[in-house]
N, C-alpha and C. Protein backbone atom coordinates (compact mmCIF):
# COMPACT_ATOMS: atom_id res chain seq x y z
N UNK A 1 186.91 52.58 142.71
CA UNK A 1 185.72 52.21 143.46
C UNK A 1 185.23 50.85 142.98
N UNK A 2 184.83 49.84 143.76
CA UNK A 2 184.48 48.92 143.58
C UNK A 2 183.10 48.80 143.91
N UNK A 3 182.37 47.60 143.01
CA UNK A 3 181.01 47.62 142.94
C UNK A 3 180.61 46.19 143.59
N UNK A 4 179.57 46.33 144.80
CA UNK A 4 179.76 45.02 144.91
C UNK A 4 178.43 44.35 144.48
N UNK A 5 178.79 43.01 144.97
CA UNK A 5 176.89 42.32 144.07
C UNK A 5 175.90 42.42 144.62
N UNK A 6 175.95 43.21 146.01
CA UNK A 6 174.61 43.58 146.45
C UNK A 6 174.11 44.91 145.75
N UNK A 7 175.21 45.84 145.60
CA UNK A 7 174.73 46.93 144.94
C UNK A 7 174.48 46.55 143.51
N UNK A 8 175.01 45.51 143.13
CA UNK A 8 174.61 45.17 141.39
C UNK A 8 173.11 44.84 141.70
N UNK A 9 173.12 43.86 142.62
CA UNK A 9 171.70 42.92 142.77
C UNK A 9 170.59 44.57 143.06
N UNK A 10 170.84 45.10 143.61
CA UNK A 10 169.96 46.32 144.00
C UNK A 10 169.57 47.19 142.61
N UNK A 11 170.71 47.47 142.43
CA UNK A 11 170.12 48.11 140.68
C UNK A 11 169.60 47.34 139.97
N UNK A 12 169.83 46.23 139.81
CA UNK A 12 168.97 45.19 138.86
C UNK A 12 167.35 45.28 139.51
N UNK A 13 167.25 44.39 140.73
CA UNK A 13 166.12 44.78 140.87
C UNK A 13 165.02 45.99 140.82
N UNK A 14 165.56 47.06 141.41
CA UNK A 14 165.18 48.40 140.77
C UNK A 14 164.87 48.70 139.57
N UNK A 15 165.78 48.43 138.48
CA UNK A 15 165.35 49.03 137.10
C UNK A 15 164.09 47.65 136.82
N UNK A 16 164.17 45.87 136.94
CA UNK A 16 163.44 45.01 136.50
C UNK A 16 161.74 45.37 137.15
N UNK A 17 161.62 46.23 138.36
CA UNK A 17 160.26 46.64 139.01
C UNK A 17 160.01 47.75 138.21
N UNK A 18 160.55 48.74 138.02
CA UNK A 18 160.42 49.63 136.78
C UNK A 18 160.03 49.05 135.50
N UNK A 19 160.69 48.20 134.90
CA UNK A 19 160.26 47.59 133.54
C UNK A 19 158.49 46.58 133.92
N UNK A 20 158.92 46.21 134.94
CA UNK A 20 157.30 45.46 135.71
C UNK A 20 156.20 46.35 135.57
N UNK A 21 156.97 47.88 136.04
CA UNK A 21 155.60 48.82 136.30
C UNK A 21 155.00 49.33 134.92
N UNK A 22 156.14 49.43 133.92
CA UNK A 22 155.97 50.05 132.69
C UNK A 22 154.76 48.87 131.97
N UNK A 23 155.03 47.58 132.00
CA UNK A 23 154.69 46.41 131.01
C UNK A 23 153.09 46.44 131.83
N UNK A 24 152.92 46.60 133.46
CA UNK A 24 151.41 46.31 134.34
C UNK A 24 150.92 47.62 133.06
N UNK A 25 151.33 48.78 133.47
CA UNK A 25 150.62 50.16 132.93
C UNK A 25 150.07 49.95 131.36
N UNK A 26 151.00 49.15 130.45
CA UNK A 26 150.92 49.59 129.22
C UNK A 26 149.96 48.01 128.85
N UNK A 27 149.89 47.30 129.57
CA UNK A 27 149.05 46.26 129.75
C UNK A 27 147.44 46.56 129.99
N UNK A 28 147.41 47.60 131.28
CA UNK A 28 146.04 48.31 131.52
C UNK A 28 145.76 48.95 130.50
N UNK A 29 146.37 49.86 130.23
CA UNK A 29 146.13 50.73 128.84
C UNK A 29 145.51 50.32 128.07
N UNK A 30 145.70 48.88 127.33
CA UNK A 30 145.40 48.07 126.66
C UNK A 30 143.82 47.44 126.48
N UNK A 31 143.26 47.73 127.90
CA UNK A 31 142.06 46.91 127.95
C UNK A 31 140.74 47.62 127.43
N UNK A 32 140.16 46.91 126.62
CA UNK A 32 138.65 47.03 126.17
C UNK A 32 138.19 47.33 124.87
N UNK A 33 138.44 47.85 123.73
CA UNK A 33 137.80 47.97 122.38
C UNK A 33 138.98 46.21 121.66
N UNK A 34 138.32 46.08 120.70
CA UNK A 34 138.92 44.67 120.16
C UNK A 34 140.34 45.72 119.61
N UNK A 35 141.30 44.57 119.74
CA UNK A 35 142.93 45.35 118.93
C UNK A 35 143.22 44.24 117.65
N UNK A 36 143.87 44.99 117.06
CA UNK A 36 144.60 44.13 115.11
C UNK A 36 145.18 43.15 116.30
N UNK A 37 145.20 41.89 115.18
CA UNK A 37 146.20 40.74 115.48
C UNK A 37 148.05 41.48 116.35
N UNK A 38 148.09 42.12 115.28
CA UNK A 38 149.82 42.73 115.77
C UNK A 38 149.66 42.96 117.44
N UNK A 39 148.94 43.80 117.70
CA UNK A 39 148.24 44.27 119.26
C UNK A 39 147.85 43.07 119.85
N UNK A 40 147.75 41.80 119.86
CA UNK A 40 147.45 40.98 120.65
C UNK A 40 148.98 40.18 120.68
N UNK A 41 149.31 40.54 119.71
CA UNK A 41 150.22 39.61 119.82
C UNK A 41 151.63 40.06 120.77
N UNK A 42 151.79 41.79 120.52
CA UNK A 42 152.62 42.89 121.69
C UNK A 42 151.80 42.25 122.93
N UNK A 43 150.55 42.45 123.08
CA UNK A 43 149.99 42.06 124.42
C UNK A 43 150.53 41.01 125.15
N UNK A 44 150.70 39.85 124.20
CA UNK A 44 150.88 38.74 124.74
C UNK A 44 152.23 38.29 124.84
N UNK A 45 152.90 39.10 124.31
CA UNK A 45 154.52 39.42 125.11
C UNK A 45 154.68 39.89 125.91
N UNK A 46 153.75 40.93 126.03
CA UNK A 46 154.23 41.84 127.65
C UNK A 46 153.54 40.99 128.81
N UNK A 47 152.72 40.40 128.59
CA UNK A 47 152.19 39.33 129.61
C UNK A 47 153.21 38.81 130.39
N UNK A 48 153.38 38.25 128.98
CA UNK A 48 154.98 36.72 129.31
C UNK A 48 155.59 37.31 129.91
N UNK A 49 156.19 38.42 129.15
CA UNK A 49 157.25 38.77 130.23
C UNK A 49 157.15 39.22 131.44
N UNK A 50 156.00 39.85 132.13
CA UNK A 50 155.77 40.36 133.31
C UNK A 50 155.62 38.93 134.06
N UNK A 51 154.89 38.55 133.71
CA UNK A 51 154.60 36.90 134.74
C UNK A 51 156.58 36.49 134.98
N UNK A 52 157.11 36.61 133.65
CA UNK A 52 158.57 35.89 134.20
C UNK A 52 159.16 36.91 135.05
N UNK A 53 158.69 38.44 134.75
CA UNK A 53 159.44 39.12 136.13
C UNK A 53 158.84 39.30 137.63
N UNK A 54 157.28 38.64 138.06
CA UNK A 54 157.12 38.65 138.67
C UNK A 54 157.47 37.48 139.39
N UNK A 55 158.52 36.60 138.59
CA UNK A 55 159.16 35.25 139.21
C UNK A 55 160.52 35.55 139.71
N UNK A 56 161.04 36.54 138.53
CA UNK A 56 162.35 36.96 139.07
C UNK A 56 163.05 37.97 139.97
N UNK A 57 161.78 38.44 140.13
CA UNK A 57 162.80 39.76 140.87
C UNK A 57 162.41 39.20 142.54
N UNK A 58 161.46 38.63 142.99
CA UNK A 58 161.09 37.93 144.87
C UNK A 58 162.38 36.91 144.38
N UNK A 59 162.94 36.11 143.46
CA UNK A 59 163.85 35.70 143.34
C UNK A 59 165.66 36.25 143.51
N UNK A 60 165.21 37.87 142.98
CA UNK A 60 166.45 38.72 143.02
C UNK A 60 166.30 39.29 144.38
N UNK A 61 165.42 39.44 145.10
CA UNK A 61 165.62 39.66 146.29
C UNK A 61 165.60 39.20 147.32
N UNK A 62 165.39 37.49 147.40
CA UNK A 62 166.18 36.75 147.95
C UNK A 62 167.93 36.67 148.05
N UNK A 63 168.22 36.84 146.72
CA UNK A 63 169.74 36.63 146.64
C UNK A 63 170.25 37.86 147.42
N UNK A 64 169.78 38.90 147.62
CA UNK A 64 170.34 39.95 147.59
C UNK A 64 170.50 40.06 149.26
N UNK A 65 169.33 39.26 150.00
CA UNK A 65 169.14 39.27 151.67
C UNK A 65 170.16 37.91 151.50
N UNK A 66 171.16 37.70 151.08
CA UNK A 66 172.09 36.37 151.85
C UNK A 66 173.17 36.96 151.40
N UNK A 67 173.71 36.89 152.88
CA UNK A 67 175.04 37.93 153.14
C UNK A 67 175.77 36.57 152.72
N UNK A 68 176.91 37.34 151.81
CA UNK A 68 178.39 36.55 151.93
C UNK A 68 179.50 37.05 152.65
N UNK A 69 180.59 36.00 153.00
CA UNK A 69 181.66 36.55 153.68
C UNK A 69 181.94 37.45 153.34
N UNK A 70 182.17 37.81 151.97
CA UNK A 70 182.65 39.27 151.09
C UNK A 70 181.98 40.54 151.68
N UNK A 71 180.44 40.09 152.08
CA UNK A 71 179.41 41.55 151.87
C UNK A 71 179.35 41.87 153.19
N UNK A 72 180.25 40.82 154.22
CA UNK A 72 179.62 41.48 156.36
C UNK A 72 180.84 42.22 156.34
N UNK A 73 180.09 43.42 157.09
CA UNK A 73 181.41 44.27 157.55
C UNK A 73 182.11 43.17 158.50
N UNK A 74 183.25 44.35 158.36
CA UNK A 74 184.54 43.75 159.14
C UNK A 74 185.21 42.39 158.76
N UNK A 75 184.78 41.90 157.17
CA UNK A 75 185.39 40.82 156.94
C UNK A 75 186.75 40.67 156.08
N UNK A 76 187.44 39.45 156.98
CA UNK A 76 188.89 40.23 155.76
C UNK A 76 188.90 39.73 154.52
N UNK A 77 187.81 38.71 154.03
CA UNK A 77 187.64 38.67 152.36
C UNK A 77 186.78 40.06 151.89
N UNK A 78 186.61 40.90 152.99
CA UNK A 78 185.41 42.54 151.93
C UNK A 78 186.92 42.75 150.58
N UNK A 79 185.50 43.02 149.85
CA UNK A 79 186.63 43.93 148.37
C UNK A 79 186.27 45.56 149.18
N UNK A 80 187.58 45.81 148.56
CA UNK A 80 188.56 47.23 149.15
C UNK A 80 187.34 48.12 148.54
N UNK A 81 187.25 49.61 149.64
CA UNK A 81 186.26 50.49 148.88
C UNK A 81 187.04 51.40 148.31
């Protein structure tokens, strides 16, 4: 069975909105009594990183809506299922 890069691109995006939803949640969680230095500083990683996945994944799903010759049915470059 062969895997192709839309179905790669699809699981990627999937699990990276999952890791998005986990980092928004544990971000809310986070809000309101003062936290130790260590706790601001987790905070301010999960920030970063959510802002860079809310760049990458409207990015991963662009790639994923542009068909290649490989990915239209009926093409004779498709990889074999």
């Amino acid at each position: 069975m062969t895997v192709t890069s839309r179905e790669i691109l699809e699981t990627a995006i999937a699990q990276l909105q999952t890791l998005a939803a986990f980092l928004d949640d544990q971000l809310g969680q986070g809000r309101g009594a003062p936290e130790p230095s260590f706790a601001n500083l987790e905070a301010r990683a999960c920030k970063e990183a959510l802002l860079a996945l809310r760049v990458l994944v409207p990015r991963l799903q662009a790639a994923r809506n542009v068909a290649t010759p490989r990915d239209l049915p009926g093409s004779k470059n498709r990889a074999p299922s």
